[in-house]
Each structure stands twice: as C-alpha cells, then as structure tokens.
C-alpha atoms as a PDB file:
ATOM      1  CA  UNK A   1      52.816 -69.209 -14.291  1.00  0.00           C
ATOM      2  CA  UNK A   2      54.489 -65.525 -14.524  1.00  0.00           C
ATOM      3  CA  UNK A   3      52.450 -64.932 -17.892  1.00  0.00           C
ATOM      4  CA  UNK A   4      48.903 -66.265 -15.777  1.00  0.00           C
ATOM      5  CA  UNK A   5      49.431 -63.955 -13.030  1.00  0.00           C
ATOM      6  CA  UNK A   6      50.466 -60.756 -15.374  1.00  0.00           C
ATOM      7  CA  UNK A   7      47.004 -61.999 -16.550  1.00  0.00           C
ATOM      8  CA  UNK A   8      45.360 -62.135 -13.526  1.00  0.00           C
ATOM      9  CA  UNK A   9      46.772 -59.191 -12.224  1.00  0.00           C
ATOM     10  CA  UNK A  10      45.678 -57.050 -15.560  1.00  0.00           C
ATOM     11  CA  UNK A  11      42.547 -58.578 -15.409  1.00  0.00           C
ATOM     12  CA  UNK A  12      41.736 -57.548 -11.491  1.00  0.00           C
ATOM     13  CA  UNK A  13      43.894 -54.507 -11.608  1.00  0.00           C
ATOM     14  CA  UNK A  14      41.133 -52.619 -13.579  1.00  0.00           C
ATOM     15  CA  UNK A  15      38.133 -53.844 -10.836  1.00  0.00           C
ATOM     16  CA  UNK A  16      40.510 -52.756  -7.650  1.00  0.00           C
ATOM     17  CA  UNK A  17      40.892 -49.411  -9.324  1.00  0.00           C
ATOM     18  CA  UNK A  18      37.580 -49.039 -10.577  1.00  0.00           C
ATOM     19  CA  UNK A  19      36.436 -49.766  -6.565  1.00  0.00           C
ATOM     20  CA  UNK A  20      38.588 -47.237  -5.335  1.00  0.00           C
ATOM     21  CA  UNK A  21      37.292 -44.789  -7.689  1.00  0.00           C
ATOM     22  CA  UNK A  22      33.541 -45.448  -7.049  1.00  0.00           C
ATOM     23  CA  UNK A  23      34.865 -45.576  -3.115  1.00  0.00           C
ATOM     24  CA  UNK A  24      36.641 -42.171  -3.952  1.00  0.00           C
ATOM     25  CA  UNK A  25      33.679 -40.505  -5.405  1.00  0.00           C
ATOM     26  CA  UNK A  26      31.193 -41.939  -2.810  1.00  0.00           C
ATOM     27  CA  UNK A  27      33.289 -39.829  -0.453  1.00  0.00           C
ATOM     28  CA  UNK A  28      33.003 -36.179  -2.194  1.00  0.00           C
ATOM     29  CA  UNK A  29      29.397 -36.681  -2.467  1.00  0.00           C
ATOM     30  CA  UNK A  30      29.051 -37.087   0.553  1.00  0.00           C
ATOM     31  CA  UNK A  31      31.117 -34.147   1.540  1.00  0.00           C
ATOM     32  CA  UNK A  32      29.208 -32.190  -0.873  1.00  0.00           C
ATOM     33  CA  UNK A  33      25.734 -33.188   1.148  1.00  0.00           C
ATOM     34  CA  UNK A  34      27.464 -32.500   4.654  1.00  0.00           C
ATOM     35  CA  UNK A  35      28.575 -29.303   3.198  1.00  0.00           C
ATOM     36  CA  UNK A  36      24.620 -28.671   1.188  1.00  0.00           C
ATOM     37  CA  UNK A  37      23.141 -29.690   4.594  1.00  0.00           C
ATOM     38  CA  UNK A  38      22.612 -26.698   6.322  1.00  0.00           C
ATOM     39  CA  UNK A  39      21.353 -24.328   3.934  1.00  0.00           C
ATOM     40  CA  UNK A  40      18.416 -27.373   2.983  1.00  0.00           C
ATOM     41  CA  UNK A  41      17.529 -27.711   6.368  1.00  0.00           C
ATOM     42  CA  UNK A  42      17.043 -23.486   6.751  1.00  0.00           C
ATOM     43  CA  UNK A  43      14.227 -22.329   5.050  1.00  0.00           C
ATOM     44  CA  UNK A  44      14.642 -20.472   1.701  1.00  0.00           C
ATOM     45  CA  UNK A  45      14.833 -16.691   2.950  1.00  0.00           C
ATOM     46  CA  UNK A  46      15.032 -13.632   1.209  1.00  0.00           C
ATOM     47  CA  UNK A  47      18.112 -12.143   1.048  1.00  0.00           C
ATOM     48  CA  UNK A  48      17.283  -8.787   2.308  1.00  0.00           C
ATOM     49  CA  UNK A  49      15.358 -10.583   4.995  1.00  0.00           C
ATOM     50  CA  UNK A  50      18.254 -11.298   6.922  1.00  0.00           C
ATOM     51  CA  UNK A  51      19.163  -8.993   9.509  1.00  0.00           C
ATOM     52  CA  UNK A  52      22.242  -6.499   8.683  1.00  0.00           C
ATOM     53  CA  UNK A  53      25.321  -5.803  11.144  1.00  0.00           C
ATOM     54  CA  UNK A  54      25.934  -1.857  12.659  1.00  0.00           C
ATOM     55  CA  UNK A  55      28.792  -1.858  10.404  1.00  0.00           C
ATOM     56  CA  UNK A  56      26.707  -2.683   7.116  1.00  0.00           C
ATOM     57  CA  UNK A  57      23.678  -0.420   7.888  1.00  0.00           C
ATOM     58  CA  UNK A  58      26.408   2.533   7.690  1.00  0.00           C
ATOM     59  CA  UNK A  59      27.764   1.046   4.926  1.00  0.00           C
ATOM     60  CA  UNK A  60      24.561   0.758   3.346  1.00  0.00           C
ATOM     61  CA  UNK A  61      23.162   4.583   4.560  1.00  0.00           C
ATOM     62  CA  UNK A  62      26.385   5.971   2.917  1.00  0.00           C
ATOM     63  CA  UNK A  63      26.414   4.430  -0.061  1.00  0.00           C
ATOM     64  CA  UNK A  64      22.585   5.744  -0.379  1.00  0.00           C
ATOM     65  CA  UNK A  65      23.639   9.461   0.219  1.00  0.00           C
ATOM     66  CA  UNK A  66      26.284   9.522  -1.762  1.00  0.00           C
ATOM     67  CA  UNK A  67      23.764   7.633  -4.861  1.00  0.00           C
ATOM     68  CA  UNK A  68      21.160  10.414  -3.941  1.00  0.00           C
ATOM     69  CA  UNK A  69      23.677  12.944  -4.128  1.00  0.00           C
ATOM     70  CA  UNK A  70      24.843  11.617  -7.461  1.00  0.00           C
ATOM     71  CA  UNK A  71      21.183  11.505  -8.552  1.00  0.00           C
ATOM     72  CA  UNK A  72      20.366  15.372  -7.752  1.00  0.00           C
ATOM     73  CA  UNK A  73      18.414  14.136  -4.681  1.00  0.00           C
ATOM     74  CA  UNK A  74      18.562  16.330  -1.569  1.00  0.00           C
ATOM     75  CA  UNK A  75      19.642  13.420   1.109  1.00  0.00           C
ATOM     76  CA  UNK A  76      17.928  15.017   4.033  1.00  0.00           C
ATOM     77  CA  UNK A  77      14.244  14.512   2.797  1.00  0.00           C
ATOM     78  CA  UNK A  78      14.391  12.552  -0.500  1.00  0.00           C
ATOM     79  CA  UNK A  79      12.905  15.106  -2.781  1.00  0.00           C
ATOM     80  CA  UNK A  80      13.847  15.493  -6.181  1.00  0.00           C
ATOM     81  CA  UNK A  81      15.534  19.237  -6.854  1.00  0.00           C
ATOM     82  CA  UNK A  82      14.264  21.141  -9.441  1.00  0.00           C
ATOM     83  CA  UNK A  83      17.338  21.104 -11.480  1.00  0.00           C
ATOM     84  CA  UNK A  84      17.678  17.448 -11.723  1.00  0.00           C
ATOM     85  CA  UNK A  85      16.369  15.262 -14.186  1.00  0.00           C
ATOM     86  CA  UNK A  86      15.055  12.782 -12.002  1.00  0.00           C
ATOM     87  CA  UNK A  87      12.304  11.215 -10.311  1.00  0.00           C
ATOM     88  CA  UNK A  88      11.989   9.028  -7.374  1.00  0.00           C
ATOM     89  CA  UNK A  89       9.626   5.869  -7.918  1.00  0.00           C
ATOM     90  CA  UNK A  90       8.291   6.567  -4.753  1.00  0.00           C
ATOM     91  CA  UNK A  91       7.517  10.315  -3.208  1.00  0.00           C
ATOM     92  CA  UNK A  92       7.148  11.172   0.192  1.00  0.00           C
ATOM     93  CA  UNK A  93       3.836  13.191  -0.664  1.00  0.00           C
ATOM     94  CA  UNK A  94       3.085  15.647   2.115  1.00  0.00           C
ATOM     95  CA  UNK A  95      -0.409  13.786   3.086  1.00  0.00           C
ATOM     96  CA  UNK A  96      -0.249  16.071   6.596  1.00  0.00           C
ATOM     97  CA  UNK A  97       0.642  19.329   6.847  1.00  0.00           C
ATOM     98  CA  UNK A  98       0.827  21.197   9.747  1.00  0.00           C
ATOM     99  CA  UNK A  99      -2.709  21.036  10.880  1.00  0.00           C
ATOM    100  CA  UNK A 100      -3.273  17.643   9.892  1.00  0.00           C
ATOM    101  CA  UNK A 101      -6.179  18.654   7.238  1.00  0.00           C
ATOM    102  CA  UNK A 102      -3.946  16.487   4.698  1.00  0.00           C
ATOM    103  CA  UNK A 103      -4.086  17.822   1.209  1.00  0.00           C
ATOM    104  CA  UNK A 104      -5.815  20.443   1.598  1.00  0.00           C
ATOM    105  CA  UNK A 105      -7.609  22.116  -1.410  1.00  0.00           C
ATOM    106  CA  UNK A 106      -8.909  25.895  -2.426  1.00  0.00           C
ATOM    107  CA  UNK A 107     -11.799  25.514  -0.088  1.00  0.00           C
ATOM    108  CA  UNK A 108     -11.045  23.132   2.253  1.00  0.00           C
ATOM    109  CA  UNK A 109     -10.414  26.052   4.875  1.00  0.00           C
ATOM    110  CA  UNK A 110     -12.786  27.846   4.140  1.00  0.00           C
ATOM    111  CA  UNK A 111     -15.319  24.416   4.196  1.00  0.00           C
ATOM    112  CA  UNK A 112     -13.771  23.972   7.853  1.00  0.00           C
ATOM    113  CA  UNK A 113     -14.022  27.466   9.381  1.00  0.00           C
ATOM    114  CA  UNK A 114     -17.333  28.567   8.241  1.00  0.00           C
ATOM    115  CA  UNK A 115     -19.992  29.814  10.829  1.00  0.00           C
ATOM    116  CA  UNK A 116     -23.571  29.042  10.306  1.00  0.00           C
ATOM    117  CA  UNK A 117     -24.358  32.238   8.169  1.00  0.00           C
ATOM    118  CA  UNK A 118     -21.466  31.346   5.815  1.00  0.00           C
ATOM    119  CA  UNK A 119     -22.953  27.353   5.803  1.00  0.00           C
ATOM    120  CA  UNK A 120     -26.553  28.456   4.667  1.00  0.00           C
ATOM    121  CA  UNK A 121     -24.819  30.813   1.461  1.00  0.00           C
ATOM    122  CA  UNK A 122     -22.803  27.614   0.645  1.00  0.00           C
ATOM    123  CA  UNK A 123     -26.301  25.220   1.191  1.00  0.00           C
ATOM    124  CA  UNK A 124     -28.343  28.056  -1.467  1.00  0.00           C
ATOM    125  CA  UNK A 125     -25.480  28.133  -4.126  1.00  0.00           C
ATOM    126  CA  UNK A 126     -25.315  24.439  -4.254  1.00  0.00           C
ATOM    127  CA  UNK A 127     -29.241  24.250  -4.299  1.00  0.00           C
ATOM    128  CA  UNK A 128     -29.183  27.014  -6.744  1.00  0.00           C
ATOM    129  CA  UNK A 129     -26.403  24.770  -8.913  1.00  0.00           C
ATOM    130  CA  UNK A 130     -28.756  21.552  -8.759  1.00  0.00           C
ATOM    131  CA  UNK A 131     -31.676  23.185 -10.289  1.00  0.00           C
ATOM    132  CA  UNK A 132     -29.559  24.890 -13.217  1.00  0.00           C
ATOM    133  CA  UNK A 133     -28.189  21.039 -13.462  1.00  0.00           C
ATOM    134  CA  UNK A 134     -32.328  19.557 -13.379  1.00  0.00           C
ATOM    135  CA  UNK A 135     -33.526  22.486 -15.671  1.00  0.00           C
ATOM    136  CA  UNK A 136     -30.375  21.855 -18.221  1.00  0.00           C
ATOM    137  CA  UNK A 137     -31.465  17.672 -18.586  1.00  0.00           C
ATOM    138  CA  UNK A 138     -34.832  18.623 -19.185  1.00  0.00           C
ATOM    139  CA  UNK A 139     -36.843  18.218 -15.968  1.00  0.00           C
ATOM    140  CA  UNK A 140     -38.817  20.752 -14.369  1.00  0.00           C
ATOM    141  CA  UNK A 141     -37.663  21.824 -10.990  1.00  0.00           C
ATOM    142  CA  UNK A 142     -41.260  22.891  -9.397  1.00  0.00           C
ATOM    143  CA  UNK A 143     -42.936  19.367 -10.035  1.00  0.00           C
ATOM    144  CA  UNK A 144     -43.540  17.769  -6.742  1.00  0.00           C
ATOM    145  CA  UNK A 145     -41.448  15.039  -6.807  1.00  0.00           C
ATOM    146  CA  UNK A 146     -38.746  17.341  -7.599  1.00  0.00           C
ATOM    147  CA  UNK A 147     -39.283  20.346  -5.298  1.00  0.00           C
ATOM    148  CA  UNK A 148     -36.978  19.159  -2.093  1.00  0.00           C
ATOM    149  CA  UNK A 149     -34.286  17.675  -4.391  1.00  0.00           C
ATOM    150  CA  UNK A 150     -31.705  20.557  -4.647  1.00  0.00           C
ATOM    151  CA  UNK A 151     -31.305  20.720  -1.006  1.00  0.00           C
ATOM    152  CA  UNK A 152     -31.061  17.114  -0.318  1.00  0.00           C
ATOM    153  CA  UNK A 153     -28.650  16.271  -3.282  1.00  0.00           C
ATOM    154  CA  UNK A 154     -26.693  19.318  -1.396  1.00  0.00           C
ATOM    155  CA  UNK A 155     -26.673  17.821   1.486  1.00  0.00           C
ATOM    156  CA  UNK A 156     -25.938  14.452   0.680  1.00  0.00           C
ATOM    157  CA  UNK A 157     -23.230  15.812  -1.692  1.00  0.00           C
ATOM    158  CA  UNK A 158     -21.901  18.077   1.827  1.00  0.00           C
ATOM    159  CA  UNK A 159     -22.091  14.316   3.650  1.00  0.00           C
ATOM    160  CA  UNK A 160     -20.432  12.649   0.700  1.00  0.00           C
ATOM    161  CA  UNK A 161     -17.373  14.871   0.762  1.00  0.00           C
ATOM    162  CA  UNK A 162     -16.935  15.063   4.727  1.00  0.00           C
ATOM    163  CA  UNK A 163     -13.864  13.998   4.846  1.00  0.00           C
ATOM    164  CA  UNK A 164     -12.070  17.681   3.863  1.00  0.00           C
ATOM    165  CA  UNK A 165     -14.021  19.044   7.471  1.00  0.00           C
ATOM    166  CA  UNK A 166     -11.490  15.981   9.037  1.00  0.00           C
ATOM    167  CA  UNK A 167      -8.528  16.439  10.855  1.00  0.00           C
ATOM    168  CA  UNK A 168      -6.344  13.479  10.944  1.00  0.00           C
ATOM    169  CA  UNK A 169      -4.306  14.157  14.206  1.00  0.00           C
ATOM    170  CA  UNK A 170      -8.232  14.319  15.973  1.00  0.00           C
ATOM    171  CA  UNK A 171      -9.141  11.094  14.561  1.00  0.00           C
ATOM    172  CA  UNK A 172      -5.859   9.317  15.732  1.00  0.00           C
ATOM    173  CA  UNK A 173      -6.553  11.345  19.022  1.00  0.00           C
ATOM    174  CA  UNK A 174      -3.406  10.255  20.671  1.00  0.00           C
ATOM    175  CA  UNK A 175      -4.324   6.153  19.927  1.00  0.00           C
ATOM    176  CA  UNK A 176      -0.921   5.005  19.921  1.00  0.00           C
ATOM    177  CA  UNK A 177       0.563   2.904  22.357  1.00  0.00           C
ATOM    178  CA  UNK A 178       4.208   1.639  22.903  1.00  0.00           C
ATOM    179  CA  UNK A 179       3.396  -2.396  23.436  1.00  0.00           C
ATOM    180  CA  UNK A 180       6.368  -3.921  22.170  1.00  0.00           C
ATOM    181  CA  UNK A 181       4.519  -5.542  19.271  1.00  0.00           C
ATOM    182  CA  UNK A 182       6.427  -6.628  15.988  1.00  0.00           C
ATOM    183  CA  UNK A 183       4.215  -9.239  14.192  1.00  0.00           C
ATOM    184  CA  UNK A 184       1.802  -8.251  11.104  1.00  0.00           C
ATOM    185  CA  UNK A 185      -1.946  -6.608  12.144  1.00  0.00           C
ATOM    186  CA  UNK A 186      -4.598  -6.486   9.524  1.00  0.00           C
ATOM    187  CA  UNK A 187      -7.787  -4.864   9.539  1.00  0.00           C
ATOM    188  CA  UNK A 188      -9.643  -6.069   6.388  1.00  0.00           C
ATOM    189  CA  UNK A 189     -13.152  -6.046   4.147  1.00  0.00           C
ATOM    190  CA  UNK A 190     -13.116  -2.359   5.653  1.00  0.00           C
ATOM    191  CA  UNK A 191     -16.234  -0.695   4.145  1.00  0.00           C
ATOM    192  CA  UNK A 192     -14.934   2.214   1.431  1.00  0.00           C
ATOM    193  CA  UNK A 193     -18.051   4.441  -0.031  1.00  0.00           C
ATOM    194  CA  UNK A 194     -16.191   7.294  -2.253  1.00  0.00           C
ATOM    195  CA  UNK A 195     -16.862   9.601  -5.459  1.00  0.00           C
ATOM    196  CA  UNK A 196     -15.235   9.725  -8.517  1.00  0.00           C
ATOM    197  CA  UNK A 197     -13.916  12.711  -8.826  1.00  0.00           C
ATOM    198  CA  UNK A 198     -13.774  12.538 -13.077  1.00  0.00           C
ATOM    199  CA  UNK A 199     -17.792  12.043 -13.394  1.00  0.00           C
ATOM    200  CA  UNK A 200     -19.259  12.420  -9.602  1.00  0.00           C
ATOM    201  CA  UNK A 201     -20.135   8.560  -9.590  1.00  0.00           C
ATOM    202  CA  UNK A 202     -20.181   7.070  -6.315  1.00  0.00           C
ATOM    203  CA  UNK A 203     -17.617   3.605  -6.620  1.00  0.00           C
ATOM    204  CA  UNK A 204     -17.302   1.165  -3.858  1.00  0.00           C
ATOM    205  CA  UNK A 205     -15.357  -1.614  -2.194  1.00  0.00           C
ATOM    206  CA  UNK A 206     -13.579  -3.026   0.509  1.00  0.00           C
ATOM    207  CA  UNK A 207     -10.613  -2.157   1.910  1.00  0.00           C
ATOM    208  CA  UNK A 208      -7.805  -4.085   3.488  1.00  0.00           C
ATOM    209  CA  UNK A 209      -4.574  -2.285   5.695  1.00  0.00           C
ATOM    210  CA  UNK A 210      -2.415  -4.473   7.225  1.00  0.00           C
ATOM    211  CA  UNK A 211       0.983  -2.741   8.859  1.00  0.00           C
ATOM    212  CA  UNK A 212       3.823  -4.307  10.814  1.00  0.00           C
ATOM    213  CA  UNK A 213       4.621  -1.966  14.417  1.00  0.00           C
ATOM    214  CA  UNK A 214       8.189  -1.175  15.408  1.00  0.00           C
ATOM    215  CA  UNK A 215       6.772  -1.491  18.974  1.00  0.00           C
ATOM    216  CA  UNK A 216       3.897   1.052  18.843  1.00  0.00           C
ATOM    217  CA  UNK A 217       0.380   0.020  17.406  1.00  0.00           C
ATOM    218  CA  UNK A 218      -2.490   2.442  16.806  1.00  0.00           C
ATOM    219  CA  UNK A 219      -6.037   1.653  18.177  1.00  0.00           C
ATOM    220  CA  UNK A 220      -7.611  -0.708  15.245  1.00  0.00           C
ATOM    221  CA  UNK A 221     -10.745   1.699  14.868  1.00  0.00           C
ATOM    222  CA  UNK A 222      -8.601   4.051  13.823  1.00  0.00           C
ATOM    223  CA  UNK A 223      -7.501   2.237  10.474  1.00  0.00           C
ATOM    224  CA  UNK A 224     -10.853   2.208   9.062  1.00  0.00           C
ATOM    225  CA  UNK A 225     -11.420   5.984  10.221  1.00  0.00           C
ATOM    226  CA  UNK A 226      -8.374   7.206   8.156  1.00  0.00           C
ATOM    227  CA  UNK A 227      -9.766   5.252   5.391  1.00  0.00           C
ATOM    228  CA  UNK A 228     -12.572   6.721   5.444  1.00  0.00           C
ATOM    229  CA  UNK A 229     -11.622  10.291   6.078  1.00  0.00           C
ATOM    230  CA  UNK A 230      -9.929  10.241   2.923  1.00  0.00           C
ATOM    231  CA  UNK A 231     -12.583   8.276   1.201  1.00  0.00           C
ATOM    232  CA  UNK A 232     -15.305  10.818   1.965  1.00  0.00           C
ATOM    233  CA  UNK A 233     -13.412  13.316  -0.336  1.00  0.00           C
ATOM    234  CA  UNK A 234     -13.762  13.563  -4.321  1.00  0.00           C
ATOM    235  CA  UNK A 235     -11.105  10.749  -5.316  1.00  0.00           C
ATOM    236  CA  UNK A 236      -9.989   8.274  -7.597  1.00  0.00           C
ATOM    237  CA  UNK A 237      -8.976   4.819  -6.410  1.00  0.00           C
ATOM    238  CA  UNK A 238      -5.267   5.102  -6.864  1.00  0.00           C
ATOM    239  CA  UNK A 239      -4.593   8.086  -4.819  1.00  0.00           C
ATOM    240  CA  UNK A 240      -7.092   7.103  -2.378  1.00  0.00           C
ATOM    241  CA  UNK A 241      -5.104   3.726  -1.765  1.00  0.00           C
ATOM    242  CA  UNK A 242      -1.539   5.497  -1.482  1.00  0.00           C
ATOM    243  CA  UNK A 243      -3.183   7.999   0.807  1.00  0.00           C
ATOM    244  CA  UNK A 244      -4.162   5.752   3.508  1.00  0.00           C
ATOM    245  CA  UNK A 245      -0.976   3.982   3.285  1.00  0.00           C
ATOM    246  CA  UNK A 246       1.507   7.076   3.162  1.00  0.00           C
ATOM    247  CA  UNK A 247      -0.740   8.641   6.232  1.00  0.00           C
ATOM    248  CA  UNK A 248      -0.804   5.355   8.406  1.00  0.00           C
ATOM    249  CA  UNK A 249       3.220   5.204   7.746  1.00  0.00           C
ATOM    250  CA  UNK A 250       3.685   8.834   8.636  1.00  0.00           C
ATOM    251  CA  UNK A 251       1.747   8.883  11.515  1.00  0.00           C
ATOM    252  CA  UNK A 252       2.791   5.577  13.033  1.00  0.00           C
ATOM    253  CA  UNK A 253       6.267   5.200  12.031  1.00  0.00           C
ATOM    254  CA  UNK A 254       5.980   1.494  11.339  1.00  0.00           C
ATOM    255  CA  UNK A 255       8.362  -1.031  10.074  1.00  0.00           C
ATOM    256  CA  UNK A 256       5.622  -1.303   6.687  1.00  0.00           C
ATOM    257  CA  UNK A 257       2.486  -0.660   5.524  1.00  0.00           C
ATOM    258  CA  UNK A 258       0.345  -2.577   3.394  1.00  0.00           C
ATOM    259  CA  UNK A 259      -3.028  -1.525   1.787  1.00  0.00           C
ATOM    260  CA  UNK A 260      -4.752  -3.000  -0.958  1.00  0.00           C
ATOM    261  CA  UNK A 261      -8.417  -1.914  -2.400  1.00  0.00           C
ATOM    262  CA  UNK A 262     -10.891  -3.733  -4.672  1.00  0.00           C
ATOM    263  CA  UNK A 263     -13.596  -1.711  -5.562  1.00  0.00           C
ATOM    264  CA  UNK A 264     -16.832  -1.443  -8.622  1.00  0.00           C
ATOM    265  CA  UNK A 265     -17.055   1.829 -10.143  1.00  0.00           C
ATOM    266  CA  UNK A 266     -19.972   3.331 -11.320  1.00  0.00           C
ATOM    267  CA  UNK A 267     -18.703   5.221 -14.082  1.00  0.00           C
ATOM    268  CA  UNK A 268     -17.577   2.090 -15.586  1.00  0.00           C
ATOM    269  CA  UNK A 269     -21.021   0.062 -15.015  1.00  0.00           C
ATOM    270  CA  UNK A 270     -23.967   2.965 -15.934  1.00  0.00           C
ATOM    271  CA  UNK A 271     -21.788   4.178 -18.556  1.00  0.00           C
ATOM    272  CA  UNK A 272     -18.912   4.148 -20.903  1.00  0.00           C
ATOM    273  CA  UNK A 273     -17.725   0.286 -21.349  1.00  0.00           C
ATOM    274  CA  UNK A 274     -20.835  -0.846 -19.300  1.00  0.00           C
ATOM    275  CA  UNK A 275     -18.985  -3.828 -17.444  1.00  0.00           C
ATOM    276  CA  UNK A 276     -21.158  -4.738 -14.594  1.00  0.00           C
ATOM    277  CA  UNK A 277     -19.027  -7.663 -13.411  1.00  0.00           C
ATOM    278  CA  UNK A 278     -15.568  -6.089 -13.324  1.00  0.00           C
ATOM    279  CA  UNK A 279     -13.125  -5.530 -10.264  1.00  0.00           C
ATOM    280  CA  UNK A 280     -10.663  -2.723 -10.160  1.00  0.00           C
ATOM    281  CA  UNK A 281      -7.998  -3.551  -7.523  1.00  0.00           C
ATOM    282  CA  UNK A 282      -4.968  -1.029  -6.472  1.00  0.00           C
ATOM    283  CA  UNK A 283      -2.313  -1.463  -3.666  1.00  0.00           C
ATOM    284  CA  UNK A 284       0.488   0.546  -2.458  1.00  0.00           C
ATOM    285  CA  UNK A 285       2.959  -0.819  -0.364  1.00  0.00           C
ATOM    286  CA  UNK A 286       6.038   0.801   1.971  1.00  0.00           C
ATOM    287  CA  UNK A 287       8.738  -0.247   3.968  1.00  0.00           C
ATOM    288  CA  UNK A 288       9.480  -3.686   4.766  1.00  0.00           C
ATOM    289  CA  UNK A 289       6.113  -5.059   2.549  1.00  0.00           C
ATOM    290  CA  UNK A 290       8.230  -3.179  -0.457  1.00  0.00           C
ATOM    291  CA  UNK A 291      11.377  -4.748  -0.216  1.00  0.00           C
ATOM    292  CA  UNK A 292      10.110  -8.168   1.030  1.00  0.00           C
ATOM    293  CA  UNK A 293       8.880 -10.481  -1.130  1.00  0.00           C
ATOM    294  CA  UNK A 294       8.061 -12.866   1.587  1.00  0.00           C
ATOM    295  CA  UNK A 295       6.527 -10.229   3.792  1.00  0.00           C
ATOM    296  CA  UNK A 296       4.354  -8.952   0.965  1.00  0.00           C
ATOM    297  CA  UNK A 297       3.179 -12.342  -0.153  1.00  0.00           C
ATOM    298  CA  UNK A 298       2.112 -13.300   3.194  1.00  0.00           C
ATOM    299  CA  UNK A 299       0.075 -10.210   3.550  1.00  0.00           C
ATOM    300  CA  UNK A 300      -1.906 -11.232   0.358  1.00  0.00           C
ATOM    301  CA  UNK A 301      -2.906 -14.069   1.490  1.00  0.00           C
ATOM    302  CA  UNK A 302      -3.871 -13.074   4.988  1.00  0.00           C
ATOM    303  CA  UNK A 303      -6.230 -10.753   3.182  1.00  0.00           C
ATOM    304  CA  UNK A 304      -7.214 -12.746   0.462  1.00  0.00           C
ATOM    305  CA  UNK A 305      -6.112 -11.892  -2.741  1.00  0.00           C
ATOM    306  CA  UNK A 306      -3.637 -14.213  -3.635  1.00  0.00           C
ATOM    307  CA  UNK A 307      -6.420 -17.143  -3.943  1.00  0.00           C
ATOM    308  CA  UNK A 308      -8.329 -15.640  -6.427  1.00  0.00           C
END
C-alpha cells in the first residue's frame, strides 16, 4: 500500500504542479495585458505630439542655445556667422524687408517708383529689345502680322512679372483677425501662372497652402494673393514654393505652414527632354507640419497628394 501511494503520489504530483504552473503563468499574462491596456486603447501618437511641461520647454530652449552656440549660430536670430562652418537646413530668408516689397531686386524700385515719362522709356527699350530678338530668329519686324508685336510682348511681359510692383503688407491689408481658431485651414487647386526664370517659359499648376492659426487667421483671399504676388515674378518652382510658405509664416505667426505645388513646365515639354505628360511637385513645410509626422500626413491627404 505505502509503495502504491508513493506511486500515486509521483504520478499526480507532476499534473498538480504542472496546474499550478499553467495557473501561475495565466496570471502574469494577464498582468502583462492589464498593464499593455492603456497604451492599446490610446491611439498611436507621435512623440513630439504630446504636449511639453513649463519646466521642459526651458529645458528644451536651453539646451537649443547652448547647441547653437556650440554650432557658431548666433541664438538671437538663427543665422549662421560667417566664421562658422555651418549651415542651418532651414534659413530664415528675409522674404520682407522693411517695406514689404520682399526680395527685392536691382530694379524692383525703380519698376515701383517710376512716373509715366520714366514707364514709356522702359515700354520703348523693351519694344526696341523684342525686335533685335524677331530680327536675330530671322523674321522681319515690319510684316503686318508682326508690326504691333514688340509692344504687346512688352506688355504682356510688364503683366507677367507684376508681382515686383506688389507690396505684401497692402495685400494682407490688415486681414488678420484674433478668432481663437487652432484646427488646420487649407486653401487648395489655387491657380499658379509663373515664368521660368532659366529660359522665359511660362510653367503652370496648382497650388495648395494649408496653415494651422495660433488663434489668429488671415482672410482666405489673401492666401492665393501672396501666391500669386510671388508667382507673377521671374521664378523657379522651388523658391516660389518656400516663398509663399516662409511669407505666410512670417506674416501670420502660425503654429505651421504647409504648401505644396504641382506644376507642367514648358521648358521641359517644347524643349529639352520633351516630356509632355510629366508632373514636377515641390513642398516646403514649417513649424508644427515639420516636426509632425502626423500633422504633415494629414495635410497630404486633405489636399490630395497622398492618393496618387
């Protein structure tokens, strides 16, 4: 009898213990899922979405003065000085200056001030420049079909390139109102007619700015004006896309900005590589739509371009 019940109890002894350990783990998983639970019922966030305490936005501004001071940056306005050997990925270009002509060239003054004596000498050297330009292809200036073209190619070229008579400050006109708002606008498929500035090819597109308000918004017209203010200049796509974003952001004071262009160029489809069916597509984004992933992504779709 002793011998069958060591048996018995060698025999069951492994099946209580094995229970207990099944019963044992059981338990840890299920601590593991009440510990899991909350972070799979939040959804997944970026981690520089979440909002930072007093105490770590000071910790954070230090520790970026005392990087840019390490880095040869001046703190104050984030340029590079001249005797460092570094660049910042992302310049604060200065798109106004004082009179809000932003980037002003050579002639822009000079384009802006001019009475109407001084605009009729500019009108006869540029018609005086298109027939040297007709008589150099071959043409013949004085055929009829011909005789009216230097002044309207001047004038449509004076049109074309309105945007260096534009003030920026008089297009915003004062369009900014404190409403409280904090959510995303977009104005999209805005309209952009510019000129290459390499071969004096018009290209074209569409436009889409989308900028989130730290409680002032600007009047919506005005988003397509700026665009085209600095459309209406000589360009090339690039700049022209971080223009309109660096101006909106300097003007408005946003939380981000957001633009993104898609645009045919004519250089590339009468000429050169000849590719009639091909899209050229440039953003530039600043603020939060930089260092958001989330932010950014949800933009792009808004507007479109994530679904092609």
């Amino acid at each position: 009898m002793d011998q069958l019940e060591t048996t018995t109890n060698a025999v069951g002894s492994p099946d209580l213990s094995s229970n207990e350990r099944r019963g044992q783990k059981n338990n840890k998983n299920d601590e593991n899922n009440r510990r899991r639970r909350p972070s799979m019922r939040k959804p997944a966030r970026d981690v520089r979405d979440v909002p930072q305490s007093r105490r770590q936005r000071k910790d954070s501004s230090r520790r970026e003065n005392d990087q840019a001071k390490k880095d040869g940056l001046d703190g104050e306005n984030g340029r590079t000085k001249t005797n460092a050997g570094t660049s910042l990925t992302r310049t604060n270009s200065p798109v106004i200056d004082f009179d809000g002509l932003s980037r002003p060239s050579f002639g822009t003054r000079e384009r802006l001030e001019e009475n109407d004596e001084s605009k009729a000498m500019r009108l006869e050297r540029m018609k005086s420049a298109v027939q040297t330009l007709l008589e150099c292809i071959g043409e013949d200036p004085n055929r009829e079909g011909l005789l009216a073209t230097p002044e309207r190619y001047a004038k449509a070229m004076l049109f074309f390139t309105k945007g260096y008579q534009e003030n920026i400050r008089d297009i915003v006109n004062g369009a900014i109102f404190q409403e409280g708002h904090n959510e995303m606008v977009i104005v999209k498929d805005i309209d952009v007619f510019s000129v290459c500035e390499h071969h004096l090819v018009p290209f074209t597109g569409k436009m889409h700015i989308g900028y989130i308000p730290n409680n002032a918004v600007i009047g919506i017209s005005k988003l397509p004006r700026i665009a085209e203010m600095f459309a209406r200049r000589l360009q090339i796509q690039e700049r022209l896309t971080r223009e309109v974003a660096n101006a909106i952001f300097e003007v408005l004071q946003p939380q981000g900005v957001a633009v993104v262009m898609e645009s045919s160029h004519l250089c590339m489809v009468m000429r050169g590589v000849q590719k009639t069916t091909s899209t050229t597509i440039t953003s530039c984004v600043l603020g939060c739509f930089e260092r958001r992933e989330k932010t950014r992504n949800e933009f792009l779709s808004l507007v479109g371009v994530n679904r092609r």
